[in-house]
C-alpha atoms as a PDB file:
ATOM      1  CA  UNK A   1     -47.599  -6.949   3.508  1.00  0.00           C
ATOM      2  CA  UNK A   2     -47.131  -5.362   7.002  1.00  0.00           C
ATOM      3  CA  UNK A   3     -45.637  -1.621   7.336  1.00  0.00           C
ATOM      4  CA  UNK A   4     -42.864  -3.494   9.243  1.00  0.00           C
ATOM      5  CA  UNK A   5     -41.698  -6.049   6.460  1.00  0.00           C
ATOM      6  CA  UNK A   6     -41.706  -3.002   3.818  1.00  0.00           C
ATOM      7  CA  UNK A   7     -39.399  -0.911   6.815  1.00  0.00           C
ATOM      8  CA  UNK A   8     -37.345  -3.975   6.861  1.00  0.00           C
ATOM      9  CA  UNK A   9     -37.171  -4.528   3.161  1.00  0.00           C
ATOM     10  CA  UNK A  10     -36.085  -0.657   2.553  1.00  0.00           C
ATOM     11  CA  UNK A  11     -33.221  -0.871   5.086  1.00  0.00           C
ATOM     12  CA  UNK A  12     -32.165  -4.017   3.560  1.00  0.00           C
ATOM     13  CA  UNK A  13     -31.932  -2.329  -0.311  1.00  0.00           C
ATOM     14  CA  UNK A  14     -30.397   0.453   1.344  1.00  0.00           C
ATOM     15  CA  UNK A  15     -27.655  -1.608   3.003  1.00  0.00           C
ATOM     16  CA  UNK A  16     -26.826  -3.240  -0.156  1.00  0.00           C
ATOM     17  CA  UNK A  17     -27.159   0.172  -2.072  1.00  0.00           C
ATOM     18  CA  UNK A  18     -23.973   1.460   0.393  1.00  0.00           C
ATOM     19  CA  UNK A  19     -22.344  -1.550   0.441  1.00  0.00           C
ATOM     20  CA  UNK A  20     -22.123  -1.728  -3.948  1.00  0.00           C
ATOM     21  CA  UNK A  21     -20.993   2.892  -3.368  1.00  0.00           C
ATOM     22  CA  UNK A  22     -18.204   1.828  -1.526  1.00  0.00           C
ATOM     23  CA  UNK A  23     -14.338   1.503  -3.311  1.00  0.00           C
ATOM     24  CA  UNK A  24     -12.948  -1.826  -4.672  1.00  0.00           C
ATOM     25  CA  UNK A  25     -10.019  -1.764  -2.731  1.00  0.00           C
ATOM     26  CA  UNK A  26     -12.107  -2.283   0.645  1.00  0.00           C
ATOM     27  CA  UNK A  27     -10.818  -4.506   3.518  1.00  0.00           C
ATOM     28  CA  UNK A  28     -12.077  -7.996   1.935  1.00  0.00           C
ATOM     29  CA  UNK A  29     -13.021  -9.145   5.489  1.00  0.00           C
ATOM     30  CA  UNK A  30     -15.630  -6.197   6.220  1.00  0.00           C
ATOM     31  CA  UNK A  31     -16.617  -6.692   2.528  1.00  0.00           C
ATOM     32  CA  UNK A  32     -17.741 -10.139   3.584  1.00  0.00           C
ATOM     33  CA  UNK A  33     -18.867  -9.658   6.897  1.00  0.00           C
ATOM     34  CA  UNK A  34     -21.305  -7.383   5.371  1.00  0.00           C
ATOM     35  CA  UNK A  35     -22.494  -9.619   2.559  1.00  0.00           C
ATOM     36  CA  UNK A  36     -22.986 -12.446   5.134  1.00  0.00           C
ATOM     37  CA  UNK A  37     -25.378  -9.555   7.015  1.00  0.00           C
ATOM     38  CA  UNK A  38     -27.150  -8.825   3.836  1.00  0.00           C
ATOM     39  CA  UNK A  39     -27.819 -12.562   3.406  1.00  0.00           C
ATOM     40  CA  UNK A  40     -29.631 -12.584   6.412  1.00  0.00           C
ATOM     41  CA  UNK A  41     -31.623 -10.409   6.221  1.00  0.00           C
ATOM     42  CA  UNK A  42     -32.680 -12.147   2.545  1.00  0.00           C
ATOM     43  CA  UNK A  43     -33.477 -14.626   4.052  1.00  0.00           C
ATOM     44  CA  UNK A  44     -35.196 -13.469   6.845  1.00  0.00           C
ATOM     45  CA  UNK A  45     -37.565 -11.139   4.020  1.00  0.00           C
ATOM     46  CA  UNK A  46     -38.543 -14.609   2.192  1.00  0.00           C
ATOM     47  CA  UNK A  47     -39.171 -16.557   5.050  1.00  0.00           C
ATOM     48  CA  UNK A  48     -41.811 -13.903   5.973  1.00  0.00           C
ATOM     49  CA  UNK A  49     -43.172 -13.209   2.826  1.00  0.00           C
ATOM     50  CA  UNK A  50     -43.448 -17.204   2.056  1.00  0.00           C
ATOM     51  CA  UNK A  51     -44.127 -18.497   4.991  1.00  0.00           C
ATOM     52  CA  UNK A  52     -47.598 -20.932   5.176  1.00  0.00           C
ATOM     53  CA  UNK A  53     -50.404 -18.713   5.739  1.00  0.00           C
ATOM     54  CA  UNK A  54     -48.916 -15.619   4.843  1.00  0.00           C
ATOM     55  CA  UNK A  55     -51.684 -12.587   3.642  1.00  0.00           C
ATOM     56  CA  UNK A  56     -50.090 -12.246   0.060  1.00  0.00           C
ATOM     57  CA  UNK A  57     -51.308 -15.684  -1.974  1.00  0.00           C
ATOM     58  CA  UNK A  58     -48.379 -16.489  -4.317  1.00  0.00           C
ATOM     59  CA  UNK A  59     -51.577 -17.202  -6.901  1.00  0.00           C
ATOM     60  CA  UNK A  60     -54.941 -16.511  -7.709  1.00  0.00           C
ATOM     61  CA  UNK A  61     -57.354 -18.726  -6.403  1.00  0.00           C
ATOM     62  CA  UNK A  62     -58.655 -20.790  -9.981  1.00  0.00           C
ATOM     63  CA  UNK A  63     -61.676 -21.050  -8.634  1.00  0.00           C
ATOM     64  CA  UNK A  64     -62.377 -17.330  -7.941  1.00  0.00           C
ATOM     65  CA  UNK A  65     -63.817 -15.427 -11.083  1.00  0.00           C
ATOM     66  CA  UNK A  66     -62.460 -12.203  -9.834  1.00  0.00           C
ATOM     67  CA  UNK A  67     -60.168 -11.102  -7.415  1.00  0.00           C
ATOM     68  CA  UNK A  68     -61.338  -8.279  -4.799  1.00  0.00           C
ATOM     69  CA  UNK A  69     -59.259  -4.985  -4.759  1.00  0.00           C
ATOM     70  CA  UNK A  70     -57.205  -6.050  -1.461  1.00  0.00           C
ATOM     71  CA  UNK A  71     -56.063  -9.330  -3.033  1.00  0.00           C
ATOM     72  CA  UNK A  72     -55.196  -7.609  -6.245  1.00  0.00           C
ATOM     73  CA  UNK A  73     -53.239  -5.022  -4.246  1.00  0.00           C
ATOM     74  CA  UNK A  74     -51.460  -7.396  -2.261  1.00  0.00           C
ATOM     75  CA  UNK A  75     -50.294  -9.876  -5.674  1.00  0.00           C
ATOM     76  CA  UNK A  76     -49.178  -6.400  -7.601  1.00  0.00           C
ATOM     77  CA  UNK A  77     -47.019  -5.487  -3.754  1.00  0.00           C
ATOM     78  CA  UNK A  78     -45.800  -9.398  -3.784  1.00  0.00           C
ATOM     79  CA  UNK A  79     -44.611  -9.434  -7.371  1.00  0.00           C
ATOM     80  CA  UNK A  80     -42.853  -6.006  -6.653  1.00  0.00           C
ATOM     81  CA  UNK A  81     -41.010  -7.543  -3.223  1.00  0.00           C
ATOM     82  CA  UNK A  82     -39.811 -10.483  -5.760  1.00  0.00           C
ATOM     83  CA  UNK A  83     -38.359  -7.964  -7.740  1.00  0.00           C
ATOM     84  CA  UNK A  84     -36.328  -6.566  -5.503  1.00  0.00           C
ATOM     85  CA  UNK A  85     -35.073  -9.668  -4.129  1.00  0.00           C
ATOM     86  CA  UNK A  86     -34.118 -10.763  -7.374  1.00  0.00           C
ATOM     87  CA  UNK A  87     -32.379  -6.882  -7.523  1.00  0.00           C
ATOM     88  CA  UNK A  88     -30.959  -7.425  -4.194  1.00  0.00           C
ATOM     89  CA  UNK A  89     -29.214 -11.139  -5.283  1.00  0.00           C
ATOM     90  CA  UNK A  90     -27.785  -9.703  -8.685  1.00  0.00           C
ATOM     91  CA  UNK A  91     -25.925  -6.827  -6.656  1.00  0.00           C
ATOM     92  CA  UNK A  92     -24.677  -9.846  -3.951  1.00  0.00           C
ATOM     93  CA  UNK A  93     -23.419 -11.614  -6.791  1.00  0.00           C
ATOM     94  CA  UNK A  94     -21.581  -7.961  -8.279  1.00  0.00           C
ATOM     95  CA  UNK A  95     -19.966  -7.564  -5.068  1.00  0.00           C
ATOM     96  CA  UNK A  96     -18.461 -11.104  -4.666  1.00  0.00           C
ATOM     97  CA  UNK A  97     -16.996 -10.329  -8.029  1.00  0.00           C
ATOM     98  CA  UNK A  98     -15.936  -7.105  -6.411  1.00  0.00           C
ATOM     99  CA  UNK A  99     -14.057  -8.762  -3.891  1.00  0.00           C
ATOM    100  CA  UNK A 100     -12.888 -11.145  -6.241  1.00  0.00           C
ATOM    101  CA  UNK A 101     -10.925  -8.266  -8.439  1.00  0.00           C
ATOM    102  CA  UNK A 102      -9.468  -6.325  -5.565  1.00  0.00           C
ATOM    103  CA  UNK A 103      -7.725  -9.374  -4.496  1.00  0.00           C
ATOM    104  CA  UNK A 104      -6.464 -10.238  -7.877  1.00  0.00           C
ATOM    105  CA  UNK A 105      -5.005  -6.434  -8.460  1.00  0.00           C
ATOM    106  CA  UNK A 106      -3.266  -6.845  -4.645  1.00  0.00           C
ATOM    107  CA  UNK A 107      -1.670 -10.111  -5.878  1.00  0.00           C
ATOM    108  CA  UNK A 108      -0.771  -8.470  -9.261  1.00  0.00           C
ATOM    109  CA  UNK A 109       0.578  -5.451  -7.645  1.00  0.00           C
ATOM    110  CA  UNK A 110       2.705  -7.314  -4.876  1.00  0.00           C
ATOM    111  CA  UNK A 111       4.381  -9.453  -7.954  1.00  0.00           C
ATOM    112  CA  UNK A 112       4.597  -5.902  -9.927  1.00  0.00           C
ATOM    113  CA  UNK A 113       6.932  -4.634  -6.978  1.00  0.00           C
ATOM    114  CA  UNK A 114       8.815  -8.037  -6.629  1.00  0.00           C
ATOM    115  CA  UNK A 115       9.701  -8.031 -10.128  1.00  0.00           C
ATOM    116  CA  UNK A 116      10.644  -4.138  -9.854  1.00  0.00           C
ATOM    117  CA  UNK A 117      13.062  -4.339  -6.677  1.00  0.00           C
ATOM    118  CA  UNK A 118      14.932  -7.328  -8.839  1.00  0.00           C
ATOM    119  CA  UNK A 119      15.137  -5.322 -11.109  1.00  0.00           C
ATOM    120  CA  UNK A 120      16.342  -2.382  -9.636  1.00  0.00           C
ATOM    121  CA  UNK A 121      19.160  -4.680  -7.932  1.00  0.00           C
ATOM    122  CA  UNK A 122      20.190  -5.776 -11.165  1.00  0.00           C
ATOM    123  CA  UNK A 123      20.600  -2.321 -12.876  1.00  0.00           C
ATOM    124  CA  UNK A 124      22.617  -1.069  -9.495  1.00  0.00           C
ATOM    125  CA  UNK A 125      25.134  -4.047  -9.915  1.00  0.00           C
ATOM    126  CA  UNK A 126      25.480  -3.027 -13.292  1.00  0.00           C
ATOM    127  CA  UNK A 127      26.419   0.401 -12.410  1.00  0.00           C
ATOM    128  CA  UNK A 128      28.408  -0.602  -9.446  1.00  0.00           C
ATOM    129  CA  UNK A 129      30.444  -2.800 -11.915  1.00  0.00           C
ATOM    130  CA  UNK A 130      31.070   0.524 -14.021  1.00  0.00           C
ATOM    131  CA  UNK A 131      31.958   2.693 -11.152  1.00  0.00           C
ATOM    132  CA  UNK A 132      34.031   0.219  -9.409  1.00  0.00           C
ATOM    133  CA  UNK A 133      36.462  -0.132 -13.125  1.00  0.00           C
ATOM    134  CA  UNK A 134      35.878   3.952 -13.756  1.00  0.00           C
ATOM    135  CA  UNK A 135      37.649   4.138  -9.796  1.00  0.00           C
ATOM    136  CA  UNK A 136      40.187   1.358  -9.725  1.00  0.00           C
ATOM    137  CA  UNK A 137      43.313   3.070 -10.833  1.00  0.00           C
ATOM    138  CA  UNK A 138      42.871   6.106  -8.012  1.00  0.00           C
ATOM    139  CA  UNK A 139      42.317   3.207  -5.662  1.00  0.00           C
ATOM    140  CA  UNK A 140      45.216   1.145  -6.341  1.00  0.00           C
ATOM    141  CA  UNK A 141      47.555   4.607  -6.457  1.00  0.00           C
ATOM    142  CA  UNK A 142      45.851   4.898  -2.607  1.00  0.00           C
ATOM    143  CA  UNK A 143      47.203   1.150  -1.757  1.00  0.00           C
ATOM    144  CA  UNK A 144      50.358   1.876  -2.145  1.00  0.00           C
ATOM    145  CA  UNK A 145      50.585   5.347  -0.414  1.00  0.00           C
ATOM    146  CA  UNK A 146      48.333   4.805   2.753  1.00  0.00           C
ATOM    147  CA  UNK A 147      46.891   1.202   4.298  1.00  0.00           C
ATOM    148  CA  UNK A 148      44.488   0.510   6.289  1.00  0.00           C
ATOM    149  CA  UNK A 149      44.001   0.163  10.244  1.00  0.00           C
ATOM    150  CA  UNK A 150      41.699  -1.070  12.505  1.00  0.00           C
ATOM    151  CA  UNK A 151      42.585   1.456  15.128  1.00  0.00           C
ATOM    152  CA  UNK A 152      40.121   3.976  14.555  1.00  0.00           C
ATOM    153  CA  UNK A 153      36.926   1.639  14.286  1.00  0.00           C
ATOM    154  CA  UNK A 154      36.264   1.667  17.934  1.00  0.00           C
ATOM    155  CA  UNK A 155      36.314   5.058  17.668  1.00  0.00           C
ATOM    156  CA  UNK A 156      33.504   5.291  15.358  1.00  0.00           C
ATOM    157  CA  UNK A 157      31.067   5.767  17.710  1.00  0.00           C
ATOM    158  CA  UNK A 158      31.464   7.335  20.888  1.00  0.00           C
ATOM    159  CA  UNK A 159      29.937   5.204  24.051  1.00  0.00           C
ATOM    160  CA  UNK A 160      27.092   4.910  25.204  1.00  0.00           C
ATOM    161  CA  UNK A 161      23.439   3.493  24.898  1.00  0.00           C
ATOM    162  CA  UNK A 162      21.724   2.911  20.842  1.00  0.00           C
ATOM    163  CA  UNK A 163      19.963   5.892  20.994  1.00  0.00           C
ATOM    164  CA  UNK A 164      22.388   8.344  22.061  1.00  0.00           C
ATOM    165  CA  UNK A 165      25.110   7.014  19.375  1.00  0.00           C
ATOM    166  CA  UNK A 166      22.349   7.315  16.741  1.00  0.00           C
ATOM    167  CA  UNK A 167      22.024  11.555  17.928  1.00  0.00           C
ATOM    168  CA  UNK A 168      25.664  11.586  17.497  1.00  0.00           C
ATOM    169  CA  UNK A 169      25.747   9.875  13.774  1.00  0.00           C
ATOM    170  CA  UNK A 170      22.925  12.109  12.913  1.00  0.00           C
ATOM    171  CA  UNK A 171      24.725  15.336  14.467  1.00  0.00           C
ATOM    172  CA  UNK A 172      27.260  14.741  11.937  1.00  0.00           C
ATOM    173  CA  UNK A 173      25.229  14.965   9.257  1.00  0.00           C
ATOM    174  CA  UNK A 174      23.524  18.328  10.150  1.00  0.00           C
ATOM    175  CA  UNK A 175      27.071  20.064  10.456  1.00  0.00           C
ATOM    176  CA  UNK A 176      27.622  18.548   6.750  1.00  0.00           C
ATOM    177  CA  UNK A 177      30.508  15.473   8.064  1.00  0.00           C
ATOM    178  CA  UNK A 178      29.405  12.905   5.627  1.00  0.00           C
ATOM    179  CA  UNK A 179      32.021  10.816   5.310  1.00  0.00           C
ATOM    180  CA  UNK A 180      32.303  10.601   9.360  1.00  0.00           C
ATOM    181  CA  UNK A 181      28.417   9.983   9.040  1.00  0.00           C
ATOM    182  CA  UNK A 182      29.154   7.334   7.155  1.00  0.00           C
ATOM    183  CA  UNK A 183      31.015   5.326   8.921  1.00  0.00           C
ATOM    184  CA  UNK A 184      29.378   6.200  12.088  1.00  0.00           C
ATOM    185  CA  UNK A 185      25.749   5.440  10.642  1.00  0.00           C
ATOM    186  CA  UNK A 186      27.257   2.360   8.942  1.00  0.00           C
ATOM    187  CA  UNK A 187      28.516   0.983  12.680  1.00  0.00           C
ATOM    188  CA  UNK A 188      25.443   1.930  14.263  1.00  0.00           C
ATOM    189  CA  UNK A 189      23.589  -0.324  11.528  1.00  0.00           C
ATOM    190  CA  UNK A 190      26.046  -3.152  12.524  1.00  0.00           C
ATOM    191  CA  UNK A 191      25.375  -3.127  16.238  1.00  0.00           C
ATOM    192  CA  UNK A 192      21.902  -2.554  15.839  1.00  0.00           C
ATOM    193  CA  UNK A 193      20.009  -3.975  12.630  1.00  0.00           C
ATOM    194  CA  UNK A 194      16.920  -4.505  14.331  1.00  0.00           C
ATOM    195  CA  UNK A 195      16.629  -1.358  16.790  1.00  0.00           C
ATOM    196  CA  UNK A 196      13.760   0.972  16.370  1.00  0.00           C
ATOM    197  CA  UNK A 197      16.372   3.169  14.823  1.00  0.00           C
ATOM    198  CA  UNK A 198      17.717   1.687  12.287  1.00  0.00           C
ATOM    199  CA  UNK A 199      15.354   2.451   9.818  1.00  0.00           C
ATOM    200  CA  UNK A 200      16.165   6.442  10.523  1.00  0.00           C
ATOM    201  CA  UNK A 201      19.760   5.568  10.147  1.00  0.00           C
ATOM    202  CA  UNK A 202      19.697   3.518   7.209  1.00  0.00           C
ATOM    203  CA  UNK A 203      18.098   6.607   5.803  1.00  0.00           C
ATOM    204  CA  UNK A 204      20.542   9.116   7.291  1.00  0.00           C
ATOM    205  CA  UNK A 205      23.334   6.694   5.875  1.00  0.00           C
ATOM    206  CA  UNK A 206      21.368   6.891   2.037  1.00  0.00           C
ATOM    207  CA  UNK A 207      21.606  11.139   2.605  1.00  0.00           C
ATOM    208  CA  UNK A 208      25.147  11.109   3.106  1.00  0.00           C
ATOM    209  CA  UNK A 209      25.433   9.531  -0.632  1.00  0.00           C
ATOM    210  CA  UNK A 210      23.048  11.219  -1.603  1.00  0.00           C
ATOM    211  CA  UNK A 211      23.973  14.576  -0.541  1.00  0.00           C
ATOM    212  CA  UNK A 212      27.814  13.857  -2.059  1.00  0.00           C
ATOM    213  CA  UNK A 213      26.098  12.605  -5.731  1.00  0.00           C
ATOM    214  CA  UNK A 214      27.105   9.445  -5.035  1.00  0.00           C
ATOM    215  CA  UNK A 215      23.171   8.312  -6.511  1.00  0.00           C
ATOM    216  CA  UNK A 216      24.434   4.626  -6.991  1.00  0.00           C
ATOM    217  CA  UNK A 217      25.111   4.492  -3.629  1.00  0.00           C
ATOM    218  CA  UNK A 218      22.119   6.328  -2.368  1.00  0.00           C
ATOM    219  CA  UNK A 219      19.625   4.212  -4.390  1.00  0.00           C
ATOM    220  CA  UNK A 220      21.101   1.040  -2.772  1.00  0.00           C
ATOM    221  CA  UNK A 221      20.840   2.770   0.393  1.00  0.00           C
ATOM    222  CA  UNK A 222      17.695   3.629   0.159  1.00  0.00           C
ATOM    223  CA  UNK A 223      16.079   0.685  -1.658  1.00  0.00           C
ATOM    224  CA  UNK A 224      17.787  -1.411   1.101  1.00  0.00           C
ATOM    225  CA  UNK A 225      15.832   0.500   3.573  1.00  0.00           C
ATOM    226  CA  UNK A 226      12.560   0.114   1.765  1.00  0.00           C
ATOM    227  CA  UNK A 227      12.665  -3.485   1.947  1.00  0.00           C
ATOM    228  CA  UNK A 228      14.688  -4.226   5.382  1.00  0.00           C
ATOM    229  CA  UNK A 229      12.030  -1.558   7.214  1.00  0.00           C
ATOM    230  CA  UNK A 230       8.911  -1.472   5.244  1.00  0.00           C
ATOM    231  CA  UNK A 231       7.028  -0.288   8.676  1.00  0.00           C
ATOM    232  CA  UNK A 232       9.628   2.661   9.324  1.00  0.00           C
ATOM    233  CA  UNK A 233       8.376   6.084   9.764  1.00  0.00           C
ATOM    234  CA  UNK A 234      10.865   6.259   6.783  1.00  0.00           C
ATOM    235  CA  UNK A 235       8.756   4.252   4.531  1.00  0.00           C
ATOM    236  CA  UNK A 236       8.093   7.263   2.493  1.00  0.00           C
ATOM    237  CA  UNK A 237      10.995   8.894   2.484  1.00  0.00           C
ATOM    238  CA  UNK A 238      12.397   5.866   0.926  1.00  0.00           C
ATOM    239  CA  UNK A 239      10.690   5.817  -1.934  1.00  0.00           C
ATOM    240  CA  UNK A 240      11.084   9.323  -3.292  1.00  0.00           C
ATOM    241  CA  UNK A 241      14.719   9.124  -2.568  1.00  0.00           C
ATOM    242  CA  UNK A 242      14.225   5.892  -4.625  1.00  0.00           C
ATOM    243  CA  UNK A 243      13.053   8.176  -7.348  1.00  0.00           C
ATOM    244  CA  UNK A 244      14.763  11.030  -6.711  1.00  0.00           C
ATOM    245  CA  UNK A 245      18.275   9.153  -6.810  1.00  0.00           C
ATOM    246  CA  UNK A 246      17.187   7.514 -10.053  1.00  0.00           C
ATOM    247  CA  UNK A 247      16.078  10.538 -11.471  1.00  0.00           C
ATOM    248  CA  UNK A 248      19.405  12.236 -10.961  1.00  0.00           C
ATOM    249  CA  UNK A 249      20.882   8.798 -13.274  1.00  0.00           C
ATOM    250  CA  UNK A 250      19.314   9.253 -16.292  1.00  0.00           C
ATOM    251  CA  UNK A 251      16.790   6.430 -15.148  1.00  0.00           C
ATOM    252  CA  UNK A 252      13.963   8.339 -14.983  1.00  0.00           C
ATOM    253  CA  UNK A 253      11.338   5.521 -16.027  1.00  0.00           C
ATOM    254  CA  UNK A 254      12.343   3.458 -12.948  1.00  0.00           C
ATOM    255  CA  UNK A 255      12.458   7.265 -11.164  1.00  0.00           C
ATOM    256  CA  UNK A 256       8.934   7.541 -12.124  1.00  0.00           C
ATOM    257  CA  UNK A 257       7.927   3.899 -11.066  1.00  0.00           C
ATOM    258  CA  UNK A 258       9.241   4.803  -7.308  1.00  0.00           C
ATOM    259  CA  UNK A 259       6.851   7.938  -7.727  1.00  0.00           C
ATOM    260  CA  UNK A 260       3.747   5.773  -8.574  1.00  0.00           C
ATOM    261  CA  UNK A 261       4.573   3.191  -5.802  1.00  0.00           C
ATOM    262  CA  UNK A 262       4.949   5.820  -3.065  1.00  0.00           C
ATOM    263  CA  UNK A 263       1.411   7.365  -4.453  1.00  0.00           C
ATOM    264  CA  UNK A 264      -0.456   4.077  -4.046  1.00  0.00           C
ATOM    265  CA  UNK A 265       1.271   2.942  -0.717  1.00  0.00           C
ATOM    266  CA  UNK A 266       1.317   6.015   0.903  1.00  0.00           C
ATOM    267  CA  UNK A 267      -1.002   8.361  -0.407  1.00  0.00           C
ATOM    268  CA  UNK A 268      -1.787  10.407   2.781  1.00  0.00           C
ATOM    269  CA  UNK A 269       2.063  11.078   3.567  1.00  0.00           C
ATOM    270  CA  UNK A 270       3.415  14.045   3.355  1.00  0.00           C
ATOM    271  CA  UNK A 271       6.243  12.975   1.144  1.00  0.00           C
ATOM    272  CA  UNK A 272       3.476  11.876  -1.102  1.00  0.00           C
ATOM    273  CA  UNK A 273       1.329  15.082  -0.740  1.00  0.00           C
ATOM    274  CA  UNK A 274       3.732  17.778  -1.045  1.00  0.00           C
ATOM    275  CA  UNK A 275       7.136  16.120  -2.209  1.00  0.00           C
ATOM    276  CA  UNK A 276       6.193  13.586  -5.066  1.00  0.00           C
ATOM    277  CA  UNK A 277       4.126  16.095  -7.648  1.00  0.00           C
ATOM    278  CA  UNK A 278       7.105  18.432  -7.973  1.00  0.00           C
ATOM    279  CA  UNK A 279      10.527  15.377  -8.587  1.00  0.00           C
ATOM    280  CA  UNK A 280       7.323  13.751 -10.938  1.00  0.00           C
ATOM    281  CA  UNK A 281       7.551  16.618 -13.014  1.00  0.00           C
ATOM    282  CA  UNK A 282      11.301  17.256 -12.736  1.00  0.00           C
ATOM    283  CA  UNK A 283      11.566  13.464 -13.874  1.00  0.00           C
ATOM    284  CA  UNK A 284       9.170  14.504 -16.726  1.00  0.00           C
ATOM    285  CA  UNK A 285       6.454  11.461 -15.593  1.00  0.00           C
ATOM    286  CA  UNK A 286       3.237  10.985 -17.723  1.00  0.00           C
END
């Protein structure tokens, strides 16, 4: 065995030894790129050790009645390299499985959401139904008194390109005008569902509930922002309202749910960091 092949054979061990340290939840197609390099090199280490005419016999000679030192050295070094072959194959064979289990807890964890956002839709319909009965007498009364017209909903939004009429719907929620906010962030979301945006104002639009108690509202708001503008700056901010507008309806189990999903999809934002630990314990999450 040549200084070289035992150099080689180290930095192969090694490899696997940091591949095997790193986290479960690595990007799969690294994971494999990296196995397919450790492979290699496997490969590359038995085809030099086996090779015809390599230095290390793979047995004793029968017809030798003792071996000299050097060829005993050299069987002892051989049976040692086999070891850590076999080693090297077992931890291969760990890390498939590795990869194997990360992508079986993504899959379980995109179906966990799926089934949470139907249900979340299903409990807000539910307490829209409530609302809607608990406000339809002071509704009617209004009917009769005042009706509607269409003349002021050109007026909504002043003129003008998207992102100056977004700096005026936002204005009006700084200087506290949330039901003109509303409206104006509701129009803005009309004419432009698919600006940059409109994830910003769908959030702005979820504050002005929010900021009035209206949580119903807010939670729709915001849970309709989570999943119409998943890539939004907002991303975050969706979520704890999420929880936070939950929280403030009794539903603090589905409160604390939005609190865990923000954790594990955005775990370095600052919504996460500084935001999430203190509404957690306000909801009273385990």
């Amino acid at each position: 065995m040549t200084g070289n092949m035992i150099k080689q054979l180290t930095l192969t061990c090694l490899a696997v030894s940091f591949a095997i340290a790193l986290p479960v939840e690595v990007n799969a197609q690294s994971v494999r790129k990296r196995l397919d390099i450790i492979e290699k090199q496997l490969k590359a280490v038995q085809r030099k050790v086996f090779k015809p005419g390599s230095e290390f016999p793979r047995q004793a000679d029968e017809q030798s009645t003792r071996q000299t030192p050097a060829v005993s050295g050299a069987n002892v070094r051989l049976a040692d390299i086999e070891s850590r072959i076999a080693q090297m194959e077992t931890q291969l064979r760990q890390l498939t499985g590795r990869i194997e289990e990360s992508n079986y807890q993504a899959d379980k964890l995109k179906q966990q959401m799926e089934v949470m956002a139907r249900d979340y839709e299903f409990r807000l319909k539910e307490l829209e139904a409530a609302d809607s009965k608990a406000a339809q007498p002071a509704v009617s009364e209004s009917l009769t008194t005042k009706k509607p017209t269409d003349d002021n909903t050109t007026d909504i939004l002043p003129k003008g390109t998207a992102q100056q009429q977004y700096s005026y719907a936002q204005k009006l929620v700084t200087k506290g005008q949330y039901a003109k906010a509303e409206a104006a962030l509701g129009e803005f979301l009309k004419r432009y569902p698919k600006a940059k945006l409109a994830g910003n104002a769908q959030y702005w639009l979820g504050q002005t509930y929010y900021v009035r108690k209206m949580y119903t509202r807010a939670t729709r708001a915001f849970l309709e922002g989570y999943n119409s503008y998943p890539d939004s700056p907002k991303a975050p901010a969706f979520l704890l309202k999420i929880g936070m507008s939950l929280n403030a309806m009794g539903e603090k189990v589905d409160a604390c749910d939005a609190y865990r999903e923000l954790a594990s999809r955005f775990p370095d934002s600052m919504e996460n960091k500084n935001k999430r630990p203190p509404e957690e314990k306000r909801a009273g999450c385990l």
